[in-house]
C-alpha atoms as a PDB file:
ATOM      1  CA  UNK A   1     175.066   1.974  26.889  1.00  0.00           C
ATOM      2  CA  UNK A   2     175.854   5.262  25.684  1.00  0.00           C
ATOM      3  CA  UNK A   3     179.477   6.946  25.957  1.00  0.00           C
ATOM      4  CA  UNK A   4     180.857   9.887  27.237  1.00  0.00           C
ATOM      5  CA  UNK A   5     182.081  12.186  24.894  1.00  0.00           C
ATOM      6  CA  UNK A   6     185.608  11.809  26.161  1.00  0.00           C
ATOM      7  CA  UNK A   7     184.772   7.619  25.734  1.00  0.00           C
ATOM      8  CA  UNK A   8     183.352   8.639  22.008  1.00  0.00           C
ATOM      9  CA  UNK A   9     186.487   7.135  19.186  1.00  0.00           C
ATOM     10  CA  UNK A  10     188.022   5.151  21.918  1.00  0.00           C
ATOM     11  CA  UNK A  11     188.110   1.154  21.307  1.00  0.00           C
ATOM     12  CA  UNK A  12     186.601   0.031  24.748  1.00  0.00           C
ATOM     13  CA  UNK A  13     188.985  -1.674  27.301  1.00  0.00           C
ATOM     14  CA  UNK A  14     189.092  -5.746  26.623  1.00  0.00           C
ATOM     15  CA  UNK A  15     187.615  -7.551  29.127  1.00  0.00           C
ATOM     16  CA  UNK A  16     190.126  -9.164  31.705  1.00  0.00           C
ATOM     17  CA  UNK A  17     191.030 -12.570  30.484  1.00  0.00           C
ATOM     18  CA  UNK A  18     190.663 -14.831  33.990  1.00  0.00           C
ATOM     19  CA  UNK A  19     189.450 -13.409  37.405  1.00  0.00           C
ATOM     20  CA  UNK A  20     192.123 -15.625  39.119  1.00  0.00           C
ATOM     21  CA  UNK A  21     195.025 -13.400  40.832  1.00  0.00           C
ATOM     22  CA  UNK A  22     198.612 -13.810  39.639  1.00  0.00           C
ATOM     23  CA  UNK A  23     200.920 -16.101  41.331  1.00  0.00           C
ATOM     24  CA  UNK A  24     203.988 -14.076  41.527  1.00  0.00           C
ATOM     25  CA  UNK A  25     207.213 -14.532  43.726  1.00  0.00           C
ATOM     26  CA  UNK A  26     209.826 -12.065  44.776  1.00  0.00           C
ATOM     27  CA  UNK A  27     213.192 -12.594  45.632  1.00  0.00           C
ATOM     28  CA  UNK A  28     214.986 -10.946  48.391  1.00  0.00           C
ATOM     29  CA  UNK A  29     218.746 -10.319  47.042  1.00  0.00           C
ATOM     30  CA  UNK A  30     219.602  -8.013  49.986  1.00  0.00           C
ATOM     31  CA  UNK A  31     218.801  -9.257  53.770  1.00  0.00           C
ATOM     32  CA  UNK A  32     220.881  -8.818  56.771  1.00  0.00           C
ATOM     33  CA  UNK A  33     219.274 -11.840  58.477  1.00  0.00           C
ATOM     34  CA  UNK A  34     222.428 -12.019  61.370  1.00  0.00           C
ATOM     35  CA  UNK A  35     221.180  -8.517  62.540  1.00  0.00           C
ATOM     36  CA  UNK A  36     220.313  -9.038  66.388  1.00  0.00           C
ATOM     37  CA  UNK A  37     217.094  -7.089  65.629  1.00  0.00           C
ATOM     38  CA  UNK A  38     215.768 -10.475  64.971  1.00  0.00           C
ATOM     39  CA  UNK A  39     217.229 -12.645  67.331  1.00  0.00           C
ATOM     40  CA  UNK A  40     213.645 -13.392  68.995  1.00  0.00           C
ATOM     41  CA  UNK A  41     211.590 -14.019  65.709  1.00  0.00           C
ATOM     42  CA  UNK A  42     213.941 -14.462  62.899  1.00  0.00           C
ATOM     43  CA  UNK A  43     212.471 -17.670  61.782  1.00  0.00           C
ATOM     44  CA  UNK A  44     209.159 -16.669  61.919  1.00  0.00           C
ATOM     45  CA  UNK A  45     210.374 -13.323  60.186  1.00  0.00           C
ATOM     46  CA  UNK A  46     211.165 -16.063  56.765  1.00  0.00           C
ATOM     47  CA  UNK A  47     208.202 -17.721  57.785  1.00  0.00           C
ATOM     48  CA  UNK A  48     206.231 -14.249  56.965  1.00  0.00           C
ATOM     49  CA  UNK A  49     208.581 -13.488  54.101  1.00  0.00           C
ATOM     50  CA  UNK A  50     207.354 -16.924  52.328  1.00  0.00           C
ATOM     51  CA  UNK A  51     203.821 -16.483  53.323  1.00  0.00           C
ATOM     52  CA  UNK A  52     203.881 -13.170  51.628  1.00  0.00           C
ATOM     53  CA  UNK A  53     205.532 -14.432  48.477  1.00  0.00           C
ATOM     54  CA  UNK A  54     209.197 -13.466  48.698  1.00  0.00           C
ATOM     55  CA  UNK A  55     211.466 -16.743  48.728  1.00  0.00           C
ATOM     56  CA  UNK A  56     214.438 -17.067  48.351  1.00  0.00           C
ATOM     57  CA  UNK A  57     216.056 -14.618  50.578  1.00  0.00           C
ATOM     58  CA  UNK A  58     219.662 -14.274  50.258  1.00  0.00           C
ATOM     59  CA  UNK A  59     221.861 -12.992  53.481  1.00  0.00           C
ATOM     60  CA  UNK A  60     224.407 -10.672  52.747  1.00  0.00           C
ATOM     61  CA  UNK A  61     228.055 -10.526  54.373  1.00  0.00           C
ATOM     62  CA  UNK A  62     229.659  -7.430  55.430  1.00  0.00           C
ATOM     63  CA  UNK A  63     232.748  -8.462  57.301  1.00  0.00           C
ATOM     64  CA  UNK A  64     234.348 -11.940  58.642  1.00  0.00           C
ATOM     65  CA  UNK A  65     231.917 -12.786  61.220  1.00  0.00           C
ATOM     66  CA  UNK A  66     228.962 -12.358  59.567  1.00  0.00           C
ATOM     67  CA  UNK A  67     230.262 -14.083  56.494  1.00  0.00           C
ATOM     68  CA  UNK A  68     231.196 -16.835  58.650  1.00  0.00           C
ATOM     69  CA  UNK A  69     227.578 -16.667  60.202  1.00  0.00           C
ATOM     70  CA  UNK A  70     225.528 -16.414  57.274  1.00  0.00           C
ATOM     71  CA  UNK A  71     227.354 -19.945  55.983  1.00  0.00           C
ATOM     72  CA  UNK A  72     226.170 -21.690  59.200  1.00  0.00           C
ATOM     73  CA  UNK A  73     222.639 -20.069  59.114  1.00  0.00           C
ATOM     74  CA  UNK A  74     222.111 -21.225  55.381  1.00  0.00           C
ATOM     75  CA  UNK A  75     223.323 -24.821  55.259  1.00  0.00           C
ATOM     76  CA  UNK A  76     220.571 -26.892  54.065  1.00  0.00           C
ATOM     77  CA  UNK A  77     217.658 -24.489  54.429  1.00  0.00           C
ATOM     78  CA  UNK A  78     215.701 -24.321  51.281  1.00  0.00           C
ATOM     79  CA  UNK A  79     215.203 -20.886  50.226  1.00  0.00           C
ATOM     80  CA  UNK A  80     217.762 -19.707  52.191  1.00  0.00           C
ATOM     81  CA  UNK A  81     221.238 -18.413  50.132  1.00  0.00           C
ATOM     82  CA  UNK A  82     223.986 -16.141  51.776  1.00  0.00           C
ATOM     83  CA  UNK A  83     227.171 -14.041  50.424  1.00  0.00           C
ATOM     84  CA  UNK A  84     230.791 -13.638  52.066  1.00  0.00           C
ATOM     85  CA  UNK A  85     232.444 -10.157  51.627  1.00  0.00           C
ATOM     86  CA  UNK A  86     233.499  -7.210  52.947  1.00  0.00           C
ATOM     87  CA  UNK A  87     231.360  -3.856  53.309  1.00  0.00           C
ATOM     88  CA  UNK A  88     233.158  -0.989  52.242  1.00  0.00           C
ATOM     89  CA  UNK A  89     232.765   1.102  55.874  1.00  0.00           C
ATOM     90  CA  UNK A  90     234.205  -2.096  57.383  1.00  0.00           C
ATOM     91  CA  UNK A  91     237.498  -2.089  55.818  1.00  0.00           C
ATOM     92  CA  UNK A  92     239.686  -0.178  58.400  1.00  0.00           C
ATOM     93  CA  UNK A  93     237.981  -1.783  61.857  1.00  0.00           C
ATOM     94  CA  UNK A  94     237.485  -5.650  59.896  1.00  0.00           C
ATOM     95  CA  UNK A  95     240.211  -5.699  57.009  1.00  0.00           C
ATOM     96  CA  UNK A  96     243.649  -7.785  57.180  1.00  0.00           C
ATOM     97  CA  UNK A  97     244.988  -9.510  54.405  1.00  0.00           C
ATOM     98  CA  UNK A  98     245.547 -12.740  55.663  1.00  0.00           C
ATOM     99  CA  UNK A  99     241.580 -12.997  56.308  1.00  0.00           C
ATOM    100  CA  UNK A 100     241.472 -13.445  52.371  1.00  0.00           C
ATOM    101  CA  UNK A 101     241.802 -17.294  52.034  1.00  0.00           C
ATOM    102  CA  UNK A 102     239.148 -17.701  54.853  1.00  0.00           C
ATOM    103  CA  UNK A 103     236.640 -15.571  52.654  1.00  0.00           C
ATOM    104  CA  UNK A 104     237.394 -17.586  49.807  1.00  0.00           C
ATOM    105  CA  UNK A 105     237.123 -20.805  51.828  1.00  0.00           C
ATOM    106  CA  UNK A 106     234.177 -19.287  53.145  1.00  0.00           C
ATOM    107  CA  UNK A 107     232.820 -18.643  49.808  1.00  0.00           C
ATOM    108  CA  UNK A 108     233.058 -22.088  48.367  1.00  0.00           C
ATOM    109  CA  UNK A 109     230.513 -23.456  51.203  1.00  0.00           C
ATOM    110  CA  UNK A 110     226.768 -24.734  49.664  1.00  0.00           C
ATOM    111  CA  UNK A 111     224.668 -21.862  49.764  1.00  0.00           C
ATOM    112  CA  UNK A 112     226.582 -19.250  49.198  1.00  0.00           C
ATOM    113  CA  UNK A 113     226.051 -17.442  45.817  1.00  0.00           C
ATOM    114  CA  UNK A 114     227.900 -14.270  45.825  1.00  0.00           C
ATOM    115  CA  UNK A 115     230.697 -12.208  46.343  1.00  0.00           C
ATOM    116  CA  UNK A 116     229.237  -9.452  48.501  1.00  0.00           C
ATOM    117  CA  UNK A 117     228.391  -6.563  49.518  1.00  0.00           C
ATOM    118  CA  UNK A 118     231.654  -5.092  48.143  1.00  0.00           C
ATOM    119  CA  UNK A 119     232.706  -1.720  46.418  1.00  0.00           C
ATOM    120  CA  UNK A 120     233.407   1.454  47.800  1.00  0.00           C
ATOM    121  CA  UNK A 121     231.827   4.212  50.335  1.00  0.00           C
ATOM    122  CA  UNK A 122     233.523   7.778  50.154  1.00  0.00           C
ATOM    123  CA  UNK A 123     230.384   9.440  52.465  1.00  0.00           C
ATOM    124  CA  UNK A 124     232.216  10.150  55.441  1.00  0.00           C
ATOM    125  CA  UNK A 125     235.544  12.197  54.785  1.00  0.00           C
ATOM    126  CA  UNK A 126     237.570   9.185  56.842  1.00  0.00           C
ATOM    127  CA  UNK A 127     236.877   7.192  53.932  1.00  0.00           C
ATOM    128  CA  UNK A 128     239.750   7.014  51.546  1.00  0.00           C
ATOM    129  CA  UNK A 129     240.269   5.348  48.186  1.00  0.00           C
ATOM    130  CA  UNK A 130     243.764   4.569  49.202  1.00  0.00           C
ATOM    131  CA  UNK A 131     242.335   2.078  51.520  1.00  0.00           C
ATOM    132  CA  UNK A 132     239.462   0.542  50.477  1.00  0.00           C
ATOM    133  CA  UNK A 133     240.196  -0.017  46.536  1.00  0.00           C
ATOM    134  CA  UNK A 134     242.904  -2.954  47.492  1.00  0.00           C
ATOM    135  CA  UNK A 135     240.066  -4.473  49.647  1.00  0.00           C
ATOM    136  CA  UNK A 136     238.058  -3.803  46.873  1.00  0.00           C
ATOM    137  CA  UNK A 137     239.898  -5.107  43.749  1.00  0.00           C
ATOM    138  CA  UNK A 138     240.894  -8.381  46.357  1.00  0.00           C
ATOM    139  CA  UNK A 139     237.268  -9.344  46.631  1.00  0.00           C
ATOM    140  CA  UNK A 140     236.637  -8.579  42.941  1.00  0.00           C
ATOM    141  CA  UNK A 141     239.461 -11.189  42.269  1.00  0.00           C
ATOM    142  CA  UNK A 142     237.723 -13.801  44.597  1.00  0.00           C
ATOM    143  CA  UNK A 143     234.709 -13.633  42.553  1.00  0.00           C
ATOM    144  CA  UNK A 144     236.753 -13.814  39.178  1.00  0.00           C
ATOM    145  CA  UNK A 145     238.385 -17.382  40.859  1.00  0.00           C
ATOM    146  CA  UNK A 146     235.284 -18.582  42.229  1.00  0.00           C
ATOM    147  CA  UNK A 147     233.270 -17.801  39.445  1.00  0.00           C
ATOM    148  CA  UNK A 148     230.942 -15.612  41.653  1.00  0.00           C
ATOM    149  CA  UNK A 149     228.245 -12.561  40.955  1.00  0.00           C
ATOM    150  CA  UNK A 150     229.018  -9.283  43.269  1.00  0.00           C
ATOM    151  CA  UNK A 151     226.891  -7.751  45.510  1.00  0.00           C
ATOM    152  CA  UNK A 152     228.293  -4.342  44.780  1.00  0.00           C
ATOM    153  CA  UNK A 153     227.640  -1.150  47.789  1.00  0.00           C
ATOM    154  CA  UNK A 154     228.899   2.049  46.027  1.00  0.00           C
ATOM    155  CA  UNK A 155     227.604   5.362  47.995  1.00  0.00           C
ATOM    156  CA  UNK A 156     229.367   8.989  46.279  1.00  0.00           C
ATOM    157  CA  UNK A 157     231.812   6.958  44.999  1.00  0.00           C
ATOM    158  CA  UNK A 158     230.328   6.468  41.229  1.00  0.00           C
ATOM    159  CA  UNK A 159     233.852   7.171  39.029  1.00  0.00           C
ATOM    160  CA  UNK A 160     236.040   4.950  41.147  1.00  0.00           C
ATOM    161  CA  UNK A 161     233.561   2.275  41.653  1.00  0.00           C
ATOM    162  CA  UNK A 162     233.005   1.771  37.817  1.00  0.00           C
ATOM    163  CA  UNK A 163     236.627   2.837  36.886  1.00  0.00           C
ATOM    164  CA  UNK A 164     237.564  -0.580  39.384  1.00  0.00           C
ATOM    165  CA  UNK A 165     234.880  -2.546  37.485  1.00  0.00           C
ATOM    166  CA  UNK A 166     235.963  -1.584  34.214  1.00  0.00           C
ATOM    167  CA  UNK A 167     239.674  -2.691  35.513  1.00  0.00           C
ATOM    168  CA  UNK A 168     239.261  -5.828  36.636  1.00  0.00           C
ATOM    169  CA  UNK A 169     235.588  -7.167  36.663  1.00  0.00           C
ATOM    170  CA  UNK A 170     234.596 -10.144  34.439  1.00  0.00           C
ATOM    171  CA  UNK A 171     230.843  -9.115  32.772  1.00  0.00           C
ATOM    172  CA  UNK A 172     230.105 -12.570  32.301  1.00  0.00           C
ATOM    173  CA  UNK A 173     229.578 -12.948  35.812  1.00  0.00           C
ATOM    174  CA  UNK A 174     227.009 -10.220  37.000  1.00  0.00           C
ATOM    175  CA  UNK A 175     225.388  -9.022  39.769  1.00  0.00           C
ATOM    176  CA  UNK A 176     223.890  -6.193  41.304  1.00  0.00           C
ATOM    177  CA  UNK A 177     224.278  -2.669  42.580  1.00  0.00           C
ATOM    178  CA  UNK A 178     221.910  -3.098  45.718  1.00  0.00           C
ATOM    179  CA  UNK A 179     220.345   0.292  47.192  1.00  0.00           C
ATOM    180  CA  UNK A 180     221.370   2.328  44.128  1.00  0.00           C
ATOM    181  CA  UNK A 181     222.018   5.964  44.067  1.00  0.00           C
ATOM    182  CA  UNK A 182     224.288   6.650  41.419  1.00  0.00           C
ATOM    183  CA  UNK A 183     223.521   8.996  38.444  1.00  0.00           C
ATOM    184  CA  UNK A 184     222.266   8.105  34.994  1.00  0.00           C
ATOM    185  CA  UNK A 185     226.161   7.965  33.897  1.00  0.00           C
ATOM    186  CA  UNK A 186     226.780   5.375  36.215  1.00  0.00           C
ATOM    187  CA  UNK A 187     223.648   3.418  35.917  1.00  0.00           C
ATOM    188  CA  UNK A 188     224.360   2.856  32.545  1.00  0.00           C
ATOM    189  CA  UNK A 189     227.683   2.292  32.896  1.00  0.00           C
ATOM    190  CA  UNK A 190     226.831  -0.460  35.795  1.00  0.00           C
ATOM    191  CA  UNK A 191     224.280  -2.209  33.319  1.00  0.00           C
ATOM    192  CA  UNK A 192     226.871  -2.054  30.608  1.00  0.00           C
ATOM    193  CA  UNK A 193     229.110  -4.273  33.124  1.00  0.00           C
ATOM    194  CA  UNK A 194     226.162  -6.766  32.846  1.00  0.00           C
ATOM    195  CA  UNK A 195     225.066  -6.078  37.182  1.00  0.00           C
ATOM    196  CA  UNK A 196     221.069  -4.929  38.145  1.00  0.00           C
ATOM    197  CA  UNK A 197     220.567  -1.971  39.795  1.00  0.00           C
ATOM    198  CA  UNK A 198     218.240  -2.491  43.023  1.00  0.00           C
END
């Protein structure tokens, strides 16, 4: 066959090795599977989540009910994982102290794999440091005890959200920044702390 000038010096492509498609799975680290969107079909929601390739799925917590509900909704379902924690936005309406031992009883129940989603949320000019790093550095210590990845939220809140980490997290431990948006400072900073960005 004769080449194209452009083709002319060029090795030619190898030939593909099999003609059989990749088996490849996903894994869903970030679901809100409580949301009443899928009240009528959530099942068959995993059901087409597995058929298309992505199992496990893992349910994330953002304040004490759903925590609470994505420990009943996991227990012995295959595939299925969940997280306890508190969402950043949450903190004023959801937030009280003494709701800390129930998280952490909450968080030693099978199934649950992480601390999460956690971190901080300065996007709306209500939000204040003052009151969400306690929440914050309380659910980073529940992971430390538990020995626990985070599920970490940070939106325009890059310096205290890393300066926290760099406080008190334990590297060892990992995780993930899910929905990131930070800059390149902060990404790097974030995989220097050993989490994913997603």
């Amino acid at each position: 066959a004769r080449r194209t000038k452009s083709e002319q010096g060029r090795a030619p492509l190898p030939a593909p090795r099999s003609t059989q498609s990749l088996d490849v799975q996903f894994i869903d680290t970030h679901v809100h599977l409580d949301d009443t969107r899928y009240n009528e079909d959530r099942e068959a929601l995993i059901e087409r989540a597995r058929a298309a390739g992505v199992s496990p799925l893992v349910t994330i917590g953002t304040h004490l009910a759903d925590s609470r509900w994505n420990v009943a909704f996991v227990a012995g379902k295959p595939g299925l994982y969940g997280t306890v924690g508190i969402h950043p936005e949450m903190v004023g309406e959801h937030w009280r102290d003494s709701e800390l031992a129930e998280y952490e009883a909450l968080s030693k129940a099978p199934g649950i794999v992480a601390i999460g989603e956690v971190g901080m949320d300065f996007h709306r000019p209500e939000f204040k440091v003052e009151q969400q790093e306690p929440v914050f550095r309380a659910m980073i210590d529940l992971a430390k005890r538990r020995q626990l990845p985070l599920v970490i939220h940070n939106r325009q809140a890059d310096r205290d959200t890393i300066r926290i980490l760099r406080d008190d997290w334990d590297p060892t431990l990992g995780g993930v920044f899910h929905c990131f948006a930070g800059d390149a400072q902060c990404a790097r900073e974030a995989l220097d702390l050993n989490f994913d960005l997603a």
